[in-house]
Each structure stands twice: as C-alpha cells, then as structure tokens.
Protein backbone atom coordinates (compact mmCIF):
# COMPACT_ATOMS: atom_id res chain seq x y z
CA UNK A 1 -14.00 97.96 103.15
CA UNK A 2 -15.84 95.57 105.46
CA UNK A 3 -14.28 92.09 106.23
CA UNK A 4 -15.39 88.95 104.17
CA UNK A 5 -16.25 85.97 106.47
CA UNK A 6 -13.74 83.27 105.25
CA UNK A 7 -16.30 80.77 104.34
CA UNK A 8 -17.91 83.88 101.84
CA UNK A 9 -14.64 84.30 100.34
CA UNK A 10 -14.08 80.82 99.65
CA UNK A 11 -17.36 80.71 98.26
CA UNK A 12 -17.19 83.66 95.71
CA UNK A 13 -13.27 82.01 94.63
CA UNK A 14 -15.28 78.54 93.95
CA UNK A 15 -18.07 80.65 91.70
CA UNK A 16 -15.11 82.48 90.24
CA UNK A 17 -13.50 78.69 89.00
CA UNK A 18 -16.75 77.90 88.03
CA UNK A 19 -18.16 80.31 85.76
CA UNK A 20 -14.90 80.70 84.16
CA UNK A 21 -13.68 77.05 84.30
CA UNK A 22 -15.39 76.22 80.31
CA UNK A 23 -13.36 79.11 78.81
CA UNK A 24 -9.97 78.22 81.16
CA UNK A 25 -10.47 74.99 79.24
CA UNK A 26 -11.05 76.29 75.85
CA UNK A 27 -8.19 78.55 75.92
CA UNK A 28 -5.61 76.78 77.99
CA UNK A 29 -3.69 75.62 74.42
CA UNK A 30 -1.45 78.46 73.55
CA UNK A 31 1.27 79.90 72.28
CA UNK A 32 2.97 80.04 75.83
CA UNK A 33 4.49 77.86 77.76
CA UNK A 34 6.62 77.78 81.48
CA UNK A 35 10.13 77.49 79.59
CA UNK A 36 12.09 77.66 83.08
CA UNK A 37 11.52 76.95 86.47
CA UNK A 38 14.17 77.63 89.07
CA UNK A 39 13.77 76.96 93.01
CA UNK A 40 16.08 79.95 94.31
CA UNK A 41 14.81 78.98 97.82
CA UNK A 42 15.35 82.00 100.61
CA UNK A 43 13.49 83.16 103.86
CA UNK A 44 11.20 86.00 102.98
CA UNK A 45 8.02 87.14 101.68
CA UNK A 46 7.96 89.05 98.27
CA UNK A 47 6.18 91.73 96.21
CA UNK A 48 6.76 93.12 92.82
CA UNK A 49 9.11 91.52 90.78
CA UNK A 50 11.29 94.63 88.52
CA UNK A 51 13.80 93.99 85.58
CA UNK A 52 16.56 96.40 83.69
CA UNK A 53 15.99 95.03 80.30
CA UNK A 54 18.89 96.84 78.89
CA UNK A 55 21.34 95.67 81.90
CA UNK A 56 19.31 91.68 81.67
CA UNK A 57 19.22 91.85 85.61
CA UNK A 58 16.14 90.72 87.33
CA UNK A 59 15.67 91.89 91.06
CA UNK A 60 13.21 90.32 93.52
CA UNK A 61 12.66 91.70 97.09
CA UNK A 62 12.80 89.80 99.78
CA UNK A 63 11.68 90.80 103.39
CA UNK A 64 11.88 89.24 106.69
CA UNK A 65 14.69 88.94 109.35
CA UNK A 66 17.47 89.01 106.76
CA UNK A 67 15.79 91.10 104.13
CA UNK A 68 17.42 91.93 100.89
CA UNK A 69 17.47 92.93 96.98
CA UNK A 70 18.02 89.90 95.35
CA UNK A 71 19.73 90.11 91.91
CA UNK A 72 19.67 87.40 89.03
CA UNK A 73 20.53 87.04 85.43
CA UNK A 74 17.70 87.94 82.87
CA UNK A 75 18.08 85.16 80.65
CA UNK A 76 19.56 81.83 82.84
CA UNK A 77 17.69 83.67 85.80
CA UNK A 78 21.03 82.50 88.11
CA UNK A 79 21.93 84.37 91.16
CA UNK A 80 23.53 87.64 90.05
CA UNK A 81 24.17 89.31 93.60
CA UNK A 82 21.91 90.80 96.48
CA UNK A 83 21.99 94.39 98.45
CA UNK A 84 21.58 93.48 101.95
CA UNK A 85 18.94 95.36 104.41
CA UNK A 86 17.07 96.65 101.49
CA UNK A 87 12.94 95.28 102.91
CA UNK A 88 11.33 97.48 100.42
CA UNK A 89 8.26 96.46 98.51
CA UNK A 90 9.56 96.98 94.72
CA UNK A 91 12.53 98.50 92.86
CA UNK A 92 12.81 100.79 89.52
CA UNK A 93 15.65 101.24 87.60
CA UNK A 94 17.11 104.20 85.30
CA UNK A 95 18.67 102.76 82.24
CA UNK A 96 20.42 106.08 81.14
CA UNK A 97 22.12 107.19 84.86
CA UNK A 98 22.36 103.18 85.76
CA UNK A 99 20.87 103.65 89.08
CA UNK A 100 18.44 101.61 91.07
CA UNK A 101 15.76 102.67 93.60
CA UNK A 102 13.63 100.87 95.90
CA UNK A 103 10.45 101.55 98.46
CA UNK A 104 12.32 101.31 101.84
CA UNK A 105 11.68 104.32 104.11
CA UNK A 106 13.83 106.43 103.52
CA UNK A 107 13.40 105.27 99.60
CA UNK A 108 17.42 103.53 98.76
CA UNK A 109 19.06 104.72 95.52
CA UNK A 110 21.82 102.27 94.73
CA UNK A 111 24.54 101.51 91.87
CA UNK A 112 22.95 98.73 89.07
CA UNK A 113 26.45 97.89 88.13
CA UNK A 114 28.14 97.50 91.31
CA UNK A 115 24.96 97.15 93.92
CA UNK A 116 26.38 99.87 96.16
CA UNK A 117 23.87 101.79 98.22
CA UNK A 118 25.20 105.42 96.51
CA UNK A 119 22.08 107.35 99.84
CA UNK A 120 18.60 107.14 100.83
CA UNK A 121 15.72 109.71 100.04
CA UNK A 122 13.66 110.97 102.81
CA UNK A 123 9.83 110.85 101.70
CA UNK A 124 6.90 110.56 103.45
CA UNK A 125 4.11 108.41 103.00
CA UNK A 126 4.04 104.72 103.05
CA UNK A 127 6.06 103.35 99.65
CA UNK A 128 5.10 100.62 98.00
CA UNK A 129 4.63 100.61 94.29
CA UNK A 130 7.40 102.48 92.23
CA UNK A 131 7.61 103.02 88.44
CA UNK A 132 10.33 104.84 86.17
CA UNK A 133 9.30 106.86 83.83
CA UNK A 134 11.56 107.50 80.84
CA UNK A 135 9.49 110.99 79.55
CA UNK A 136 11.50 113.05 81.91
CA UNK A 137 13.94 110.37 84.17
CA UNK A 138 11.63 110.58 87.07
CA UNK A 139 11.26 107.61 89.41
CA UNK A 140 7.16 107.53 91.01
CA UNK A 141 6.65 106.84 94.37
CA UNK A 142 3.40 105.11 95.20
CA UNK A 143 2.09 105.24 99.06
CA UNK A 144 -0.95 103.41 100.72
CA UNK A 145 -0.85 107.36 102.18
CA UNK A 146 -0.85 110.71 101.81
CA UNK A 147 1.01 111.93 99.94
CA UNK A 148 0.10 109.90 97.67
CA UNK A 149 2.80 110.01 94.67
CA UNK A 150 6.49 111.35 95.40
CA UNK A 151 8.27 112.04 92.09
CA UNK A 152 12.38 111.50 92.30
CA UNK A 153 14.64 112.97 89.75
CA UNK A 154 15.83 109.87 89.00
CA UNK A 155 19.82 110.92 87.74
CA UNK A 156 20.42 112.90 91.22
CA UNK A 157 17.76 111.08 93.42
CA UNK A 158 16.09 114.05 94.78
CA UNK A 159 12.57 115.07 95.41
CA UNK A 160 10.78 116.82 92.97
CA UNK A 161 7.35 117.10 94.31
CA UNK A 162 4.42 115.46 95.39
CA UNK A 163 1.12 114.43 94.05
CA UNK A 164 -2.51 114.73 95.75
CA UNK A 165 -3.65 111.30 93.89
CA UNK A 166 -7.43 111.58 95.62
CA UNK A 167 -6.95 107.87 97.19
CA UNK A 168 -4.45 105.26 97.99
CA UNK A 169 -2.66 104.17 94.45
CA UNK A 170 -1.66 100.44 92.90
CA UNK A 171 0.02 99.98 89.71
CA UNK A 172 1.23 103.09 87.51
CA UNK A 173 2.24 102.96 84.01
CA UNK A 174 3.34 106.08 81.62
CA UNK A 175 2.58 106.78 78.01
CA UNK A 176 5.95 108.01 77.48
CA UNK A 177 5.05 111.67 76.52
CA UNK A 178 3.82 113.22 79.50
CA UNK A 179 1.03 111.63 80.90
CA UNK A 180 0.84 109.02 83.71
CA UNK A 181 -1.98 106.86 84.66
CA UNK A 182 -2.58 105.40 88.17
CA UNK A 183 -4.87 103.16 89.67
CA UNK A 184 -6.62 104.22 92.61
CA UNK A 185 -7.50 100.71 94.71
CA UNK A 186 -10.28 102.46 96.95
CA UNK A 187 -11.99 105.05 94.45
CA UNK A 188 -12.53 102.50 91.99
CA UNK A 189 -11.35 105.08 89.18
CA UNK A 190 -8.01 105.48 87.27
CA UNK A 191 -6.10 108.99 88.22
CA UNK A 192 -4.53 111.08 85.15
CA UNK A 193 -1.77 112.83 85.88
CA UNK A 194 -0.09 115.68 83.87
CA UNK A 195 3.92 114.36 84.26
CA UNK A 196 5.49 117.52 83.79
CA UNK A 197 3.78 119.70 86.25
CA UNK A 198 2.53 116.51 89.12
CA UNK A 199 -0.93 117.11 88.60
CA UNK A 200 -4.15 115.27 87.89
CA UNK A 201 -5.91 116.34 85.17
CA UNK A 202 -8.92 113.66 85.40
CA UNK A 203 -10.33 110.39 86.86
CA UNK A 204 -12.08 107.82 84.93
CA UNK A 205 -14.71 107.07 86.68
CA UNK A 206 -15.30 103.36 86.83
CA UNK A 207 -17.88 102.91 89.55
CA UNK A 208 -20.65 102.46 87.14
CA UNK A 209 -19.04 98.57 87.06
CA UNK A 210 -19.54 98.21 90.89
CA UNK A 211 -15.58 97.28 91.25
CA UNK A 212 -13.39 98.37 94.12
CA UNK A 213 -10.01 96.75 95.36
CA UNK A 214 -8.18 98.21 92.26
CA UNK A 215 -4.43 96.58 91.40
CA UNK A 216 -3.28 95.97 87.70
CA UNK A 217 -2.96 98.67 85.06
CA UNK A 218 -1.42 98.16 81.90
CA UNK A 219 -1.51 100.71 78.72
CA UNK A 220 -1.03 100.08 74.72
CA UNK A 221 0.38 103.45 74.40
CA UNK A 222 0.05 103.50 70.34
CA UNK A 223 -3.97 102.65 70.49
CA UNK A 224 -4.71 104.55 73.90
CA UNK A 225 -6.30 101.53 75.40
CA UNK A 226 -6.25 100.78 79.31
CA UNK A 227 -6.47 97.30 81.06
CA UNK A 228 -7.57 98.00 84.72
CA UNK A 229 -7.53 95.11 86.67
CA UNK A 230 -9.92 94.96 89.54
CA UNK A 231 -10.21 92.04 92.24
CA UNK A 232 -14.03 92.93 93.89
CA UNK A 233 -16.56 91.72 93.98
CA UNK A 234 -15.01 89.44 91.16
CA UNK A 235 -11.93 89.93 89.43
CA UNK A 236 -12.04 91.15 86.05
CA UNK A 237 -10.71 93.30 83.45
CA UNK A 238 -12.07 96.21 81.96
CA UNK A 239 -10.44 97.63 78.89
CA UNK A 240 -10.72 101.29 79.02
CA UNK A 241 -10.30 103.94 76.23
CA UNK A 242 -7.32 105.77 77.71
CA UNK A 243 -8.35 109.52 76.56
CA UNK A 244 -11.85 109.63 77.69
CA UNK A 245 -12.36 106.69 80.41
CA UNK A 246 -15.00 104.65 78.47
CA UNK A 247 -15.14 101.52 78.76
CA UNK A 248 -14.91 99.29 75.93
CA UNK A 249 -15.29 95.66 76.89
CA UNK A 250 -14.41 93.13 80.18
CA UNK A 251 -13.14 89.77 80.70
CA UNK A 252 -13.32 87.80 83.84
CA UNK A 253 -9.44 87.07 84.99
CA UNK A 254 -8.46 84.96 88.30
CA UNK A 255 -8.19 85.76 92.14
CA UNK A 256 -5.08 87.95 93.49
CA UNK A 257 -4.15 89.62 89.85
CA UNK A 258 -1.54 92.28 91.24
CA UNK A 259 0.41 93.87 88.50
CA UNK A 260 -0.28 93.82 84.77
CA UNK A 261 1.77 94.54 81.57
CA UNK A 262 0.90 95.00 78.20
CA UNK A 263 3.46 94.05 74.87
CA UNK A 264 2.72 96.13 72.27
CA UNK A 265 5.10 93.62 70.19
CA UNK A 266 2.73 90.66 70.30
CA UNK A 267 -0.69 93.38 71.11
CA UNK A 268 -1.11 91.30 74.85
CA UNK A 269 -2.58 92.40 77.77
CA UNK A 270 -0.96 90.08 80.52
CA UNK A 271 -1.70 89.56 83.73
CA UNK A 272 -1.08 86.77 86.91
CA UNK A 273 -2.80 85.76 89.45
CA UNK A 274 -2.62 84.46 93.12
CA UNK A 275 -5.32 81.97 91.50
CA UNK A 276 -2.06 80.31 89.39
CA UNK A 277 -3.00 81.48 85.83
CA UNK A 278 -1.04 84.07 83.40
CA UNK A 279 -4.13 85.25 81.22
CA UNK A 280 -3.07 86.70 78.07
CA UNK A 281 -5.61 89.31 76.01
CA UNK A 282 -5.00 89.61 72.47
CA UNK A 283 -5.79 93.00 70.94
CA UNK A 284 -6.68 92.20 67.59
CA UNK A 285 -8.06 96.07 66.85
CA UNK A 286 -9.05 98.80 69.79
CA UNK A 287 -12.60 97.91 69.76
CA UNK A 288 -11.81 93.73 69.80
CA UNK A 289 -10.09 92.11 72.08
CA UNK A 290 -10.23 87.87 72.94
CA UNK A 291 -9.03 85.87 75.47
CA UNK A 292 -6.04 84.13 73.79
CA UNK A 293 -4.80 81.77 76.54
CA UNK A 294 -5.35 80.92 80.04
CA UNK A 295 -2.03 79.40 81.25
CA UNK A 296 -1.67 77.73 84.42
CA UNK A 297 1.73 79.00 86.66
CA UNK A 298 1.55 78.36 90.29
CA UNK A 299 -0.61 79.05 93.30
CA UNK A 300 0.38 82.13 94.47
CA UNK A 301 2.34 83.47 91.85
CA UNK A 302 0.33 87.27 91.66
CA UNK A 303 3.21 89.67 90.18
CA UNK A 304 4.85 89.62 87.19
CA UNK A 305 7.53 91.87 84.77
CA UNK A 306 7.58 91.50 81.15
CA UNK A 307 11.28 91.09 79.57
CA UNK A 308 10.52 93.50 76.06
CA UNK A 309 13.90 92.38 74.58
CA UNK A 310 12.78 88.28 74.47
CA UNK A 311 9.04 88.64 75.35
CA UNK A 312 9.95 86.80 77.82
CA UNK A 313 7.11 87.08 81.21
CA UNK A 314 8.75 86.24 84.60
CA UNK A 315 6.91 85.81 87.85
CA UNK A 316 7.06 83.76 91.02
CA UNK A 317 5.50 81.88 94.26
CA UNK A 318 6.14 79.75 96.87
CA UNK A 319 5.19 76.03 97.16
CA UNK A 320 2.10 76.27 99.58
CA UNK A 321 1.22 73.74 102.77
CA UNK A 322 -2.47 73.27 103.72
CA UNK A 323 -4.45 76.09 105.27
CA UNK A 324 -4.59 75.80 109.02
CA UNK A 325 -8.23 75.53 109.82
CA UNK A 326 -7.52 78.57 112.61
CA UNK A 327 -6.50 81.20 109.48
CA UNK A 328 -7.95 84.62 109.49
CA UNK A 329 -9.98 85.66 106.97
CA UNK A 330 -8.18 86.10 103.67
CA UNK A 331 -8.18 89.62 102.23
CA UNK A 332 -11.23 89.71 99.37
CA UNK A 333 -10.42 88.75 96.48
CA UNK A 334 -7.42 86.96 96.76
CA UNK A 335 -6.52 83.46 96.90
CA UNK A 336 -6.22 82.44 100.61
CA UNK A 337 -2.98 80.40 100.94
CA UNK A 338 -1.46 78.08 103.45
CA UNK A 339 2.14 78.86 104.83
CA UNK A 340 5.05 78.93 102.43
CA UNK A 341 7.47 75.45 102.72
CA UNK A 342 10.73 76.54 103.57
CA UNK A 343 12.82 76.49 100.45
CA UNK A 344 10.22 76.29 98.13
CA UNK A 345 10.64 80.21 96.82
CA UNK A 346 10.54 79.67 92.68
CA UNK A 347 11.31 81.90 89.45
CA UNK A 348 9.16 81.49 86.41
CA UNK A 349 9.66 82.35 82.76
CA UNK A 350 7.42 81.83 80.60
CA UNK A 351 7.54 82.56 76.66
CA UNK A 352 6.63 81.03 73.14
C-alpha cells in the first residue's frame, strides 16, 4: 500500500472526528462505564491482550529488552506472575489441557497453572495473531507470511498442518462447529476455512466497499452475522451475513480498531480503538443493528478481550507525550502517537 504523507493522515483522522463527532455525542451515555483503572507500569510495547476465563488470568505481552508474559488476576487485575523471554505478539490458552501458547518463533507452549515453559514449536512464517479454537483443541497460528495459518494440536503442541489463507491474516474467530473465519488485511475479503480438513472453502468478497487494511473480526455464532472491522480509507464496520458474505449494514468506528469481540449475552459487537473509544453495536435482530454507546478509554488503547463470565471488556495504553515534529509518517489509519511516558503502561476494565 503506498505511504500516506503525515499531514494527509492527520487530515483524514480530523474528518474522521468530525463527521462522527454529533453521534459520539449522542451516544456517549451508556450502560458502560471504566470501572477500574490500574497503572501496572513496565518497559515494553504491547499487542493483543488474551484471557483464560475459566482460570480468571489475564496475560499481556510485553516486548523490549526484558520482554515477558505478564500474568494478572481477572477480576482485581493484580500482578499474578510473568514468563520471562517470552516477546511474542499474543497468547491462547486451552482450558481443557491447561496449557498456554504464544507467537514467539519457535511458537512457546507453557503450563497456565505453574507458568513453566513445558517446549517450543518450530513453525514457519511470521506469528502474530493466535486464536484457540474449542471445535477440535486446535491452537491457529496467524503469520504476516506464508504460510499463512499453522494449526497446533493444542493438548500435545504439535503441528497439524498448514493453511494457504490467499493473503496476510488479522483477527480469527471460530463458530465452534467447524468453520473458522479470518480476516485477510490486504485482500480486503474475509477467508472461510473448513476446520477439520485446513482448507478454505470461500472468501467474501468485500472490495465492492473500497476498504483495505483489514483488522477486527468478531462473529454472533447463533445469528451468523460478521463484524469486519476495516481501518482504510476510513474506519468502519461492516456487518456481514456470515454464510453468504453480504453485507448487511456499516457504521463508522474510530482510528487504530485492532481486535473485536462480540457477546452474544448482551447481542454487542465491541470494538477499541487507538482513537480512545470502546464502540459498542447492539444487535437488536440480524437485519438491525444501532450504535448503542461510544465510550471514551484512552489514546492508544487499540486491543481488547472480553471476560464472558462478568461481561467484563479489558484493554490498555500508555499515557502518551507530544509528537516530535521529526515523526515518520504514521501507518494509515491509525492514530499517530507521541512516545510512551515511562511508567505510564495502564489496564482497563470496563463493564455496566
């Protein structure tokens, strides 16, 4: 994709906050609320944000010089323990076998009880996103490339195969009965992929919408409705009918959405954004949806994991200084951000 000029980006982010500034306003009264804030501090950048519902642990990676696998508590969200030398991008968890794994290279499987590092998985590629999926214990393996998918058995932590995806993947999320649905960032389409035998069976096709720079996908499973999240040339939402690839309706979101949920115990879509909003999309039937509540987080804060035992939404950012007037370009679209302040590195929850 061809470089933005910075003062283009900044531009289309400003047109963004305009056109959707009236209806920020009109929906920022809501149900939800930040209920927590907690400044863990550490030296690191971060990614995606993973939780073991069952096991209320909450793991944050953290790369840099002294990279690690943080660990906190679900529900106080206080330091719980950390794997050391784990730089990965993400982690996934298996309830049933307790074991962890996350997107270093080799991938590490570890212990989620005792955070021992139990061996690492050679794969190729370049991981990044992961995602369990409980229809057959298999952990997916998302690379920027080829190949594009590795699928683990995810009770010994072997390779099962690999998985052609057609172009570089985001965010993955399974219906739970054998089908798996992937984002695919460059190809502005959404890959489906046949769980059992690793192979795609379709794309939706969502080029008709001009988007590109793919990221969050989130799936009510009962309805067969997608949310694909899409930051170019503005970021927005299209809701997607999850067995043929129509599309059913859009909503503009914010700059730097990364990864997405959906609850199917309230009927949300949710999303966050680099911007500093947590948009939430209420489902009210498969053919209506509304934009329930705009709430405002923090600069910065782009990924997010839903807790499905409390409802409970956690994500997290840095406290940003002022953008040095010598920055490169910031990536299009997402929110262009001075340097992190040293200390500043803060957990979220936010809930009813």
């Amino acid at each position: 994709m061809r470089p933005l000029c910075r003062g283009v980006v900044l531009a289309a982010a400003i047109a963004v906050l305009a056109s959707t500034g009236s209806a920020q306003h009109e929906a920022a009264m809501g149900p939800y609320k930040v209920l927590k804030t907690v400044k863990v501090g550490g030296d690191g950048g971060f990614d995606y944000i993973s939780a073991d519902v069952e096991g209320r642990r909450l793991y944050v990676p953290r790369s840099g010089s002294n990279g690690q696998l943080t660990v906190f508590d679900l529900d106080t969200l206080e330091s719980a323990g950390s794997i050391a030398g784990i730089k990965s991008g993400g982690a996934a968890i298996n309830p049933k076998s307790h074991r962890g794994f996350s997107t270093t290279k080799p991938i590490t499987m570890w212990d989620t009880k005792s955070l021992q590092v139990i061996k690492t998985i050679d794969v190729d590629g370049r991981p990044d996103g992961i995602m369990f999926d409980p229809f057959n214990e298999r952990v997916w393996v998302l690379s920027h490339a080829a190949p594009y998918a590795t699928a683990l058995d995810a009770k010994e932590g072997s390779v099962v195969g690999t998985i052609d995806l057609g172009g570089q993947p985001e965010q993955a999320v399974s219906d739970g009965k054998g089908t798996v649905y992937v984002t695919i960032m460059d190809r502005s389409n959404i890959a489906v992929v046949d769980a059992k035998n690793l192979m795609v069976t379709n794309h939706f096709d969502l080029s008709s919408r001009g988007v590109n720079a793919g990221s969050g996908l989130s799936l009510d499973a009962k309805n067969h409705i997608l949310f694909s999240y899409w930051r170019s040339p503005s970021p927005v939402v299209l809701i997607v009918n999850a067995d043929n690839g129509n599309i059913i309706t859009s909503f503009p979101t914010d700059l730097g959405v990364d990864t997405v949920a959906f609850n199917p115990a309230t009927m949300e879509a949710i999303s966050t954004a680099g911007g500093g909003s947590m948009i939430f999309i209420k489902e009210n039937s498969p053919t209506r949806f509304e934009v329930e509540q705009r709430l405002k987080t923090m600069v910065g804060a782009r990924t997010m994991v839903l807790d499905t035992k409390t409802n409970h939404v956690l994500t997290m950012a840095f406290e940003y200084g002022p953008l040095p007037a010598d920055a490169p370009p910031p990536v299009p679209g997402r929110m262009p951000l001075g340097p992190p302040l040293p200390g500043s590195f803060t957990l979220l929850m936010v809930g009813r």
